[in-house]
Structures are given as C-alpha cells and as structure tokens.
Protein backbone atom coordinates (compact mmCIF):
# COMPACT_ATOMS: atom_id res chain seq x y z
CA UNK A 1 84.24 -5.65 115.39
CA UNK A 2 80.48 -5.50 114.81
CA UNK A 3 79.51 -5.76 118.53
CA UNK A 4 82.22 -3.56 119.21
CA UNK A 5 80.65 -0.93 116.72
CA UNK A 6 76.60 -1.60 118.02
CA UNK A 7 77.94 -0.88 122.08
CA UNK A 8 79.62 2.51 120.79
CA UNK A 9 76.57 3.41 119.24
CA UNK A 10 74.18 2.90 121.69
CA UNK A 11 76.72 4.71 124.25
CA UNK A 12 76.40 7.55 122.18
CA UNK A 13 72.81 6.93 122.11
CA UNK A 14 72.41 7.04 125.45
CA UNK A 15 74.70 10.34 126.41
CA UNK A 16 72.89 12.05 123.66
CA UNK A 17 69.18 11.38 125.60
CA UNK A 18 70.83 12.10 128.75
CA UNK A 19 72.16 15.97 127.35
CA UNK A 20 68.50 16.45 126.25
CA UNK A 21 66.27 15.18 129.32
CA UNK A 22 67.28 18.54 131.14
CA UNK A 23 65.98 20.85 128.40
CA UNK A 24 62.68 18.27 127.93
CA UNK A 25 62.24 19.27 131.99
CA UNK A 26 62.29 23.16 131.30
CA UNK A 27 60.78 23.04 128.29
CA UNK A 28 57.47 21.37 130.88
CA UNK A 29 58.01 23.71 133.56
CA UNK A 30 55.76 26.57 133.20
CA UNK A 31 57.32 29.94 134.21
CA UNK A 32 55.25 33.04 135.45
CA UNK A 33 55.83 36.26 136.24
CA UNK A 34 53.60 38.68 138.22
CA UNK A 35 53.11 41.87 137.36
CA UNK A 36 54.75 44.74 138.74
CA UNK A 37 53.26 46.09 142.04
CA UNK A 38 53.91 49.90 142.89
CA UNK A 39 55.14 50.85 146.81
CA UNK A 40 54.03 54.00 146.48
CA UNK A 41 52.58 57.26 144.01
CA UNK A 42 55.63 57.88 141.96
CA UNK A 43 56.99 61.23 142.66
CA UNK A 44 59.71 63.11 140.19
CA UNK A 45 62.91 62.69 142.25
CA UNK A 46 62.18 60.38 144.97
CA UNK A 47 62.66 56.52 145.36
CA UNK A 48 59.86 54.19 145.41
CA UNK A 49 59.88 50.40 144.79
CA UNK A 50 58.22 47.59 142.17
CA UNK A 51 57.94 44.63 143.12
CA UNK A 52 55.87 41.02 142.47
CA UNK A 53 56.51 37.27 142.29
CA UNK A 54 58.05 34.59 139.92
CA UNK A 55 57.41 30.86 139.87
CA UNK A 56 58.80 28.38 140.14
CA UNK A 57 61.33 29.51 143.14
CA UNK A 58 64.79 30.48 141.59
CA UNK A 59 67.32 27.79 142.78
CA UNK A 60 71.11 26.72 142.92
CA UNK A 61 69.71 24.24 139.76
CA UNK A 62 67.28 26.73 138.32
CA UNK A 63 68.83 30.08 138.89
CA UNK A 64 66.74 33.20 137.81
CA UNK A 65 67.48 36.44 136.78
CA UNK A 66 65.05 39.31 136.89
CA UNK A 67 65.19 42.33 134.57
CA UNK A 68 62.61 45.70 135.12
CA UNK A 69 62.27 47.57 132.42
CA UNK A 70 61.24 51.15 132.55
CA UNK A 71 59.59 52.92 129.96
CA UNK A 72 58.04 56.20 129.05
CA UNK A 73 55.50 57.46 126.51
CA UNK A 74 56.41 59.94 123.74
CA UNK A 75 54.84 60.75 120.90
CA UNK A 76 51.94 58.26 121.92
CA UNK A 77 54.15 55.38 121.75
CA UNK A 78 55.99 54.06 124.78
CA UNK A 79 59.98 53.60 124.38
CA UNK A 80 62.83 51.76 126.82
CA UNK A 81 64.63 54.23 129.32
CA UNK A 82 66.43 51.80 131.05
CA UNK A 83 66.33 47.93 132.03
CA UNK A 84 67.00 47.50 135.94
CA UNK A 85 68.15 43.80 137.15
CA UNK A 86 65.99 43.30 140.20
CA UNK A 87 66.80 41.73 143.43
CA UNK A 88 65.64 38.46 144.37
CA UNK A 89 64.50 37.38 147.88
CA UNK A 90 62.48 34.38 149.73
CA UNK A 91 58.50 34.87 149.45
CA UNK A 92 56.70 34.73 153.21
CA UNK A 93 56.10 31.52 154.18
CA UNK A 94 53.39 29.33 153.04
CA UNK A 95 53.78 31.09 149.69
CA UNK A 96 55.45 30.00 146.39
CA UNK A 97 58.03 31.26 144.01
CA UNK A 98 60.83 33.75 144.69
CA UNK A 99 60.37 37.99 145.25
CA UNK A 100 61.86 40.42 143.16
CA UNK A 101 61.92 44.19 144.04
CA UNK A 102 64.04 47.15 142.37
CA UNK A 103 63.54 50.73 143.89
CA UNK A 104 63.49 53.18 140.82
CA UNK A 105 64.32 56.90 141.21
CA UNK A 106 62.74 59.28 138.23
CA UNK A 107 64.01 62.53 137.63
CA UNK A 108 61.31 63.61 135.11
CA UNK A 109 57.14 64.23 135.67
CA UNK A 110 55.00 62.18 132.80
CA UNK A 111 53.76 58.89 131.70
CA UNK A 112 56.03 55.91 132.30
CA UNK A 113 55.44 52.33 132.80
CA UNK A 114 57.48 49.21 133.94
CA UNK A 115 57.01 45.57 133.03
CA UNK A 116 59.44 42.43 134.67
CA UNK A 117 61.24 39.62 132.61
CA UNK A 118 62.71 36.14 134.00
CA UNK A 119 65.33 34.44 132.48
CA UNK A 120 66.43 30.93 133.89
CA UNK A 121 69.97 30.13 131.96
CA UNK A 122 70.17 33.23 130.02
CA UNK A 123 66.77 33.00 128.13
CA UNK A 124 63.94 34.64 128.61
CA UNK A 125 61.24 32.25 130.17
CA UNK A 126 58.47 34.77 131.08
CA UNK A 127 57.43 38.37 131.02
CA UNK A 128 54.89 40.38 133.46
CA UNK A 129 51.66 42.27 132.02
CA UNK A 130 52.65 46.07 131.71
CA UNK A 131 52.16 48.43 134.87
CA UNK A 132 51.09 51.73 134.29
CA UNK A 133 51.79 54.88 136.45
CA UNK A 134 52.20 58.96 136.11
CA UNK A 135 54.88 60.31 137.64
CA UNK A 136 53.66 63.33 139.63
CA UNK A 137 55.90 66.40 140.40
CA UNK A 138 57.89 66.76 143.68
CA UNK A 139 55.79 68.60 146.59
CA UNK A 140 57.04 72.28 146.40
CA UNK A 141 58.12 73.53 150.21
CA UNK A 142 55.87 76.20 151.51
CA UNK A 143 57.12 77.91 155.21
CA UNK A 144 54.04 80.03 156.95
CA UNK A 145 55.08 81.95 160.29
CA UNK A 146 52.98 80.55 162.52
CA UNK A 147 53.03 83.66 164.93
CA UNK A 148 51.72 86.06 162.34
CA UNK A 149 48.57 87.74 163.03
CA UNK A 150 47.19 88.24 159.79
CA UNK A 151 43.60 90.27 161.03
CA UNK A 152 45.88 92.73 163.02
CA UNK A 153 48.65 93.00 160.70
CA UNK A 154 47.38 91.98 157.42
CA UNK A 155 50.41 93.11 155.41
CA UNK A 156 51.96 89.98 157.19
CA UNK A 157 48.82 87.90 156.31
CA UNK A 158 49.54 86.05 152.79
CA UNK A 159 51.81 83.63 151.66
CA UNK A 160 52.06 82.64 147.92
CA UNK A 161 52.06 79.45 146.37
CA UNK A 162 51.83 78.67 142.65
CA UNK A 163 48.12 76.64 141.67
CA UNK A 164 47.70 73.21 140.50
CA UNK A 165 51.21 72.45 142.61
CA UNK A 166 52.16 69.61 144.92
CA UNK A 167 52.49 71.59 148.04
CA UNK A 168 54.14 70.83 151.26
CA UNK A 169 53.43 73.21 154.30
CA UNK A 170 55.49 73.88 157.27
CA UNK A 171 53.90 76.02 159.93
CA UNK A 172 56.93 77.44 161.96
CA UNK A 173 56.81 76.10 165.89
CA UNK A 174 54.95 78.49 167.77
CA UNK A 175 56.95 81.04 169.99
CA UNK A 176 54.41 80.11 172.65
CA UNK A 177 54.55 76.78 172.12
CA UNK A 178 54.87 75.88 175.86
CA UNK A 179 52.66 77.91 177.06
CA UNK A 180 50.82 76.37 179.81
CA UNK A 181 47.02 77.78 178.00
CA UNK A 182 45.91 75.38 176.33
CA UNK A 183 44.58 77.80 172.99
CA UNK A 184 48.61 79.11 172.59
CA UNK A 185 49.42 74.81 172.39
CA UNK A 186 47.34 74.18 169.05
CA UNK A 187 49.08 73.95 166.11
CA UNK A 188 48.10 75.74 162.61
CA UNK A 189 45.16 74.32 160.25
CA UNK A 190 43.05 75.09 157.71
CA UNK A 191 39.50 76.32 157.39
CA UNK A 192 38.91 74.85 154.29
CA UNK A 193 40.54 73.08 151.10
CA UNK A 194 41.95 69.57 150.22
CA UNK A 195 44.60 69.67 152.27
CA UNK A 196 46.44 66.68 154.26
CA UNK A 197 47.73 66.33 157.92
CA UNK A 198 51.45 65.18 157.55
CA UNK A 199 53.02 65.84 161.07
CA UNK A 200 51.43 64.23 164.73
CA UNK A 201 51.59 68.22 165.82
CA UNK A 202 49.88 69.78 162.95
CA UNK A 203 53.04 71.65 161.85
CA UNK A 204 53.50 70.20 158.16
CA UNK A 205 50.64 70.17 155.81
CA UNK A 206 50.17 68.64 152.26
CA UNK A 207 48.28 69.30 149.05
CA UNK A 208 48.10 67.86 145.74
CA UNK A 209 47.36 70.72 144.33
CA UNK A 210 44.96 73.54 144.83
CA UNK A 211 42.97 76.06 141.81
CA UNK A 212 43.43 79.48 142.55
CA UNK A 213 42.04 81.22 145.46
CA UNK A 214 42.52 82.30 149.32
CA UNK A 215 42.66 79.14 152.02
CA UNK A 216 42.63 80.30 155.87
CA UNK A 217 44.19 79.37 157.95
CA UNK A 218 44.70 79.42 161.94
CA UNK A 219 46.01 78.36 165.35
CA UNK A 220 43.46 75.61 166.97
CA UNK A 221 41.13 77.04 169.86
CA UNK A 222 41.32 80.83 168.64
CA UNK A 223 42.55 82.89 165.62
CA UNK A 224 43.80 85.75 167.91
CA UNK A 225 46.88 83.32 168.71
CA UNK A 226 47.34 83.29 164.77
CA UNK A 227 45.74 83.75 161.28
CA UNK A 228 46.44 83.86 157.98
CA UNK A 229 45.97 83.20 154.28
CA UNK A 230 48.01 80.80 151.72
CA UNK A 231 47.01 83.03 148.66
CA UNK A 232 47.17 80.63 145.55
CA UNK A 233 48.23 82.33 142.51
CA UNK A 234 46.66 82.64 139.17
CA UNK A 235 48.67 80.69 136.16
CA UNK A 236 47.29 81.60 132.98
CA UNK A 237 48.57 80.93 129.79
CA UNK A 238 48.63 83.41 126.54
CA UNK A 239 49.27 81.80 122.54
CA UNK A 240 50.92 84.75 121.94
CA UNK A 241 49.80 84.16 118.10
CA UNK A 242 46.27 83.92 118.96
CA UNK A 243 44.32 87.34 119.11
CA UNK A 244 41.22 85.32 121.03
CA UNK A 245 40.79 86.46 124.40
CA UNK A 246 41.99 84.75 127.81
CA UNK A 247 40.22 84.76 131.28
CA UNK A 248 40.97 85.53 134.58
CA UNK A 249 39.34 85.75 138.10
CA UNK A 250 39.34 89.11 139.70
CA UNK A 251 41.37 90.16 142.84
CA UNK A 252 43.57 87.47 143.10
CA UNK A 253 47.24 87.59 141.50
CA UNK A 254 48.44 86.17 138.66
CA UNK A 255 51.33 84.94 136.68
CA UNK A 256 50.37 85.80 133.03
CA UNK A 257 52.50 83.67 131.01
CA UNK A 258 53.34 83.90 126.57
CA UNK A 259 55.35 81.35 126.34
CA UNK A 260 59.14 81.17 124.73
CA UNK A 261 60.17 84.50 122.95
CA UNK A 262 63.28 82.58 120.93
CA UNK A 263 63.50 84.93 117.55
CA UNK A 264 61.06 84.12 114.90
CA UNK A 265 60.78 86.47 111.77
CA UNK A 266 61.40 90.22 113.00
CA UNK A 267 61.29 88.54 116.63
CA UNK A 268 58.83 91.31 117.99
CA UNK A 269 56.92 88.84 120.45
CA UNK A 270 60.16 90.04 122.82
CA UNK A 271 58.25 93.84 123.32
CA UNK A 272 54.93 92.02 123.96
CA UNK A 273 53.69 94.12 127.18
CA UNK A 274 50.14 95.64 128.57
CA UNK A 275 48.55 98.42 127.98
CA UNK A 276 48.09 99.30 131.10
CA UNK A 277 50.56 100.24 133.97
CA UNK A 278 49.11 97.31 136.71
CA UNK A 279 51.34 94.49 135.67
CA UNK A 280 55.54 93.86 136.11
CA UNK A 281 57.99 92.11 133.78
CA UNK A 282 59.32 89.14 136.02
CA UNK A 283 60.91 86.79 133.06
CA UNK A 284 62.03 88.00 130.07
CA UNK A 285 62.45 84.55 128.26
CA UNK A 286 59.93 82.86 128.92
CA UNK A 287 57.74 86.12 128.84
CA UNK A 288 55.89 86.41 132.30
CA UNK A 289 54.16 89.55 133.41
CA UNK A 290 52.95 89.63 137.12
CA UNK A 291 49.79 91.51 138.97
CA UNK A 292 48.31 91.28 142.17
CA UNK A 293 45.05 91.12 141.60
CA UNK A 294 43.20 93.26 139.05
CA UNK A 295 39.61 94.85 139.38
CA UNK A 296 36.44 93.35 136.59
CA UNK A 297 37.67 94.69 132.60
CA UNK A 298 39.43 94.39 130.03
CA UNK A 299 43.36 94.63 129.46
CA UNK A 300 45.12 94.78 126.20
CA UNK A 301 48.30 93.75 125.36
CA UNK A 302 50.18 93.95 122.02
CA UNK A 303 54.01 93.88 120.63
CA UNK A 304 55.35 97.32 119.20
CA UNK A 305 54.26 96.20 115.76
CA UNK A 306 50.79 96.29 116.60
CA UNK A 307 49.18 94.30 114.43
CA UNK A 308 51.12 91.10 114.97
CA UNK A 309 50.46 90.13 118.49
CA UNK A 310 47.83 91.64 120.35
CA UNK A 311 44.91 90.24 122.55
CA UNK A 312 42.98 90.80 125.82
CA UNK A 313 43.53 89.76 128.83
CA UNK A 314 39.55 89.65 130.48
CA UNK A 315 38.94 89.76 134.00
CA UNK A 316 35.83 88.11 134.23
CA UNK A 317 32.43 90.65 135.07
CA UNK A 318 31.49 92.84 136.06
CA UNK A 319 29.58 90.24 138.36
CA UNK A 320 26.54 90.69 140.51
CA UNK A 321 27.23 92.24 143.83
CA UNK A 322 25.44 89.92 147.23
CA UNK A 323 25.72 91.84 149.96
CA UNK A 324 25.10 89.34 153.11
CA UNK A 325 25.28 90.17 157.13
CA UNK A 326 26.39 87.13 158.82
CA UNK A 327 25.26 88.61 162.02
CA UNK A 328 21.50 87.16 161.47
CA UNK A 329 21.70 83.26 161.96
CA UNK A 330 20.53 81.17 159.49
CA UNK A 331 19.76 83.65 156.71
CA UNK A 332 18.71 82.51 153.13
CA UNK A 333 19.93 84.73 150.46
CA UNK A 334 18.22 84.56 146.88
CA UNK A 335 20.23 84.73 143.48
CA UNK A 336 20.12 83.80 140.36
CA UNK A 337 21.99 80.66 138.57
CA UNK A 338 24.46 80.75 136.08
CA UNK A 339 25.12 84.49 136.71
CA UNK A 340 28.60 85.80 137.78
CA UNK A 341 28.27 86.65 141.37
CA UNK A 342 30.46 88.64 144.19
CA UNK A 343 29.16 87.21 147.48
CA UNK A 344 30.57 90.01 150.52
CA UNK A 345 30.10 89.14 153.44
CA UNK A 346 30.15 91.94 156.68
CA UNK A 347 29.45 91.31 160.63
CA UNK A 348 29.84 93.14 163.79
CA UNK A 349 29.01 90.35 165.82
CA UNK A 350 32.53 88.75 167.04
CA UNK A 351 35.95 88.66 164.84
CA UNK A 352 35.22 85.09 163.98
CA UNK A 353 32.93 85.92 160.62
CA UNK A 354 36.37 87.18 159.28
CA UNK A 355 36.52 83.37 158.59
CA UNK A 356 32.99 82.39 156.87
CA UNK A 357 33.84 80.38 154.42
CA UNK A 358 31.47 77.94 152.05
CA UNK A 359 31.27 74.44 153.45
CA UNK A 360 30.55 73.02 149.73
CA UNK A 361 33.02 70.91 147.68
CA UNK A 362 31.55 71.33 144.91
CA UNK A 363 30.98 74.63 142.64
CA UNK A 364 32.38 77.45 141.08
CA UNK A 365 33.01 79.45 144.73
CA UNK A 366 36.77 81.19 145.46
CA UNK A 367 37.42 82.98 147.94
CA UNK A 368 38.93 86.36 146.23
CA UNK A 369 39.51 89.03 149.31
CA UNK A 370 40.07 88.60 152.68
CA UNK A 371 39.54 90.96 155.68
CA UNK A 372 40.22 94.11 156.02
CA UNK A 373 38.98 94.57 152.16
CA UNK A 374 35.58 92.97 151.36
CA UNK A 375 35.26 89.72 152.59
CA UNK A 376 34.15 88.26 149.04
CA UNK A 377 33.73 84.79 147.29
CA UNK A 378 33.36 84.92 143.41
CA UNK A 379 31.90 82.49 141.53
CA UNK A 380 31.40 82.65 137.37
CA UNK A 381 27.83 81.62 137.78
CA UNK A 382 26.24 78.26 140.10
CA UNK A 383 24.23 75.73 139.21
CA UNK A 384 21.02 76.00 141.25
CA UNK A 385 20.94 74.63 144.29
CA UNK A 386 21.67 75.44 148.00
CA UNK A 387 25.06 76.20 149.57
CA UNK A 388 25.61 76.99 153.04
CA UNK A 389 28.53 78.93 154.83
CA UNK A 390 29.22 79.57 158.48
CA UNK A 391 32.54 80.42 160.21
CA UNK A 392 35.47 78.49 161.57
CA UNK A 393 33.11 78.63 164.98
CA UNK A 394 30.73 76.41 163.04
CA UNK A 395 26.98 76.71 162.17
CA UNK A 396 26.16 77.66 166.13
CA UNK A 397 27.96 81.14 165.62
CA UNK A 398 27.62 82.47 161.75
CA UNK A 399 25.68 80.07 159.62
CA UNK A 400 23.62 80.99 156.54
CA UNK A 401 22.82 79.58 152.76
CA UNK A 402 22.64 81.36 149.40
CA UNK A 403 19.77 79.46 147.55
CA UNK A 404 20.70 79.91 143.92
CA UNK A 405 17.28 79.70 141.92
C-alpha cells in the first residue's frame, strides 16, 4: 500500500512539472514590439496605414494577437478613441518576427497618437513606445479655367481660396490643348509660392497652405495663352468682448470673423456691424462680415448698445509709397527698414512686367494688386537687407533689387 501511495505521488509530481515547463518557456522568451511606423501625413478623412514588427514570429504554438490603439489629446491629456486589432503578415525574408499593419481612417483634424500591444494566449506580453502625429485637414478643391485671360479680361482674373488651407488645384484642360504650337501645349503654373506639382501634365496643383496674398499664375511658354491670379483671402478673427484693435493688410479681401453670437445677457453681440457701408453680412451665426479689399484706415464696428461691443478694425498704414520702373535693368531702389512700404511697380517695355514678382522666401512682401490697378507688393516694414524681383521672363528681361537700409 505504501509503494502503491509513493508511485501516485510522484505521478502527480511529475504531471504537475510537466503543466508548468510551458509557462517557465514564455515566461524566458522575451517579447518586443516595434513602434508604430506612419505610411503617410495623416489627413482628416482619408486612410493611411501603421505598421511595425513583433518578435518572436507569431506561430500555430505561439499565436499573437495585435491590438492599435488610437488616441487623442484633450485637455492636455491624451485619452483612448478606439483599439484596432491589427493584421498580421510574414516579415521579408532574411528578417525576424511577424508584421502587423492596420489602416486607420480619422474623421477629425488635431493631435492623436497610436501605440501597438501583443498578446500571446490572451495576455499582454509587450507594448510599442507611443507614436505621435497631427492630423492635418483634408486639401480643399480649387478649379481655375485654364483659358481665362486674366490681363485682357481681368474681371475673369481671380479665383478665391481661404488662407492657411490645404489646397488642391485643378487647372481645367486647355481648349487648345492639341494644338500643334508648342506655347498653346503647356500646362498652367505658378510664378511664385509653395506650391506642389501633383499631375505629370501640370493640371493639378497642391499647397499646404498659403498666408494671404495674390499668386500668378500662367500657361508655360507665354501668358497671352493664359493668366491669372489665385487671390488668397484674409481670415481675421475679432473677441468680440475685447475693445483692442485688430489688423489687416490693405487691398486684399477678407473674411472678418466674431465668433458665435448664441444669447448671452441682452444678446446684443447679434447687431454687431461696421460703421461703414464697405463690408456684407455673409453668416449670421457665426457672425462673418465680408470686404474685398479695403484702402489704409480705420473702421469701427460696435453692437446697437454702443458701449458693450465696439472696436476697430485697422488696415495697416498709411505705408510709404515706392514707385519703381521695371523698364531700367538692374535698378537698385533705396528704402528704409522696418517702415510700412507700398512697392508699385509700372513698365512699358513688354506685357511680361505685369508678372514681377519678389524672388525672396523670406520677408514680410504680399503681393496686394494686380494689373490693371497698381501693380503693388506691401510689406509692414523689412528687415534690412537686399531683395531682388524680376518677371516670369527671368532676370534677362525685368530684374531689379530694393536695398532696404
């Protein structure tokens, strides 16, 4: 009976060190997971992908599961959104561990962030550092008629776009398009500005964003074929409780915005309006008045109680006037730094100085009116130095620099 008893024991023994050698394995194997690696700029609305690596490779005896989660950050905290599974696939060869990937889809602009967890038999083995991103708003669609002539018809010359705006630009196809001269074949681009080459045949265009301000553009070989302007709105911003005044640059249009009129107290901010007759009511909730393009001064604006909300709107100078011919080549013009300037620019030689423009990156220089008006760039006042302009011809054909001393 004794012997009998000491072989059931040790049985026993020995099933019992058999259930635990598996969990002494993983509890040896080390378990990483890579962090999360971004296919492309996020972009509110559109897929992209995360992906990375885990290790070991998941097998039939070590099965992982991969979970994304994706965050975002309010109130200076990041919180959970949602927690994706991810899909697993073989890495290339020669390299270790086991792919995961899960394309994410984000319908909202802001700060997010994702981070990856592996599980091996429903516990959580490893997580991934934390990956970082914005999400930046979807490209808004801009059409320009490539055909328009914007120096002989200029009422057909601008098209608007909002500032500080993904932008995506389609140039119409040309009605000549198969023309056999070569000058009617080129596509639209611009003179200046940060902008992108999407398409093979220079019909789609794309910008992050622009600032305010007038960007040429026209048909390759000659502008006669086509011209025109993408005219980049103003956006500014009022605190309709604040009686400080708010900026803008002159000429161009803007979008003059007070914000929310929901009905606080006698809920008077709804009759906020201008004093003067040069702007239009385009939302009534949020408040938006529209101009444009307003002259140097000073424009009130106050609700029919008068001494609740009021401010000015202030169009910034009257600046300095710089008259320059761009007929001379190679001119140096003198003026003073940190003073608010209107450069104009005139010519008779050629239609091309229509499209001088300021080869700098840098500075405070926007271009405010095209031709027929004043050809003029403002600037709030440079920091010395030299900048040089010249048309679309290059510096061969109108060339100059204003030396700012």
């Amino acid at each position: 009976m004794g012997k009998r008893l000491k072989f059931i024991l040790l049985g026993a023994l020995a099933l019992s060190l058999l259930a635990v050698l598996p969990a002494v394995a993983l509890a040896k194997t080390t378990f990483r997971t890579s962090k999360p690696v971004l296919s492309d700029t996020p972009t509110m609305g559109k897929d992209f992908s995360v992906s990375g690596a885990i290790t070991p490779a998941s097998t039939t005896k070590s099965r992982a599961t991969v979970k994304v989660k994706l965050l975002m950050e309010m109130d200076g905290k990041y919180d959970v959104m949602d927690v994706y599974t991810a899909k697993l696939a073989k890495m290339p060869a020669g390299k270790k561990g086991t792919k995961y990937a899960r394309t994410l889809n984000i319908p909202m602009t802001g700060k997010h962030a994702v981070q990856a967890f592996q599980y091996r038999g429903g516990k959580l083995v490893s997580k991934s550092q934390i990956t970082y991103f914005d999400v930046q708003p979807a490209a808004l669609q801009i059409t320009i008629d490539s055909n328009v002539n914007g120096w002989m018809a200029p009422a057909l010359r601008d098209t608007m776009a909002p500032a500080d705006t993904p932008l995506d630009i389609v140039f119409s196809t040309p009605a000549d398009w198969a023309s056999d001269d070569p000058a009617k074949n080129g596509a639209a681009h611009f003179i200046w500005g940060d902008f992108e080459k999407v398409s093979a045949d220079g019909l789609v265009w794309h910008t992050s964003g622009l600032r305010a301000g007038r960007y040429d553009w026209m048909r390759d070989a000659m502008p006669k074929w086509g011209t025109g302007c993408l005219v980049v709105t103003q956006q500014i911003d009022i605190d309709q409780n604040s009686h400080a005044d708010t900026h803008a640059l002159p000429y161009l249009p803007a979008d003059v915005d007070f914000g929310d009129v929901a009905a606080e107290g006698m809920g008077c901010n709804r009759s906020i309006a201008f004093l003067d007759r040069v702007f239009t009511q385009t939302s009534a909730d949020p408040l938006i008045w529209h101009t444009a393009g307003l002259g140097s001064g000073r424009y009130a604006w106050k609700c029919w109680m008068e001494d609740c909300h009021y401010g000015t709107l202030v169009v910034d100078g009257p600046p300095q006037q710089v008259a320059i011919d761009s007929d001379p080549l190679d001119s140096v013009t003198v003026v003073p730094a940190g003073t608010p300037l209107d450069v104009v620019f005139s010519g008779a030689r050629m239609m091309c100085w229509r499209t001088i423009h300021f080869t700098a990156t840098t500075g405070d220089l926007t271009k405010t009116r095209a031709y027929p008006d004043p050809l003029t760039w403002h600037s709030g006042g440079l920091a010395p130095g030299t900048y040089e302009w010249q048309c679309w011809m290059g510096p061969q054909c109108h060339h100059g620099t204003v030396k700012v001393q």
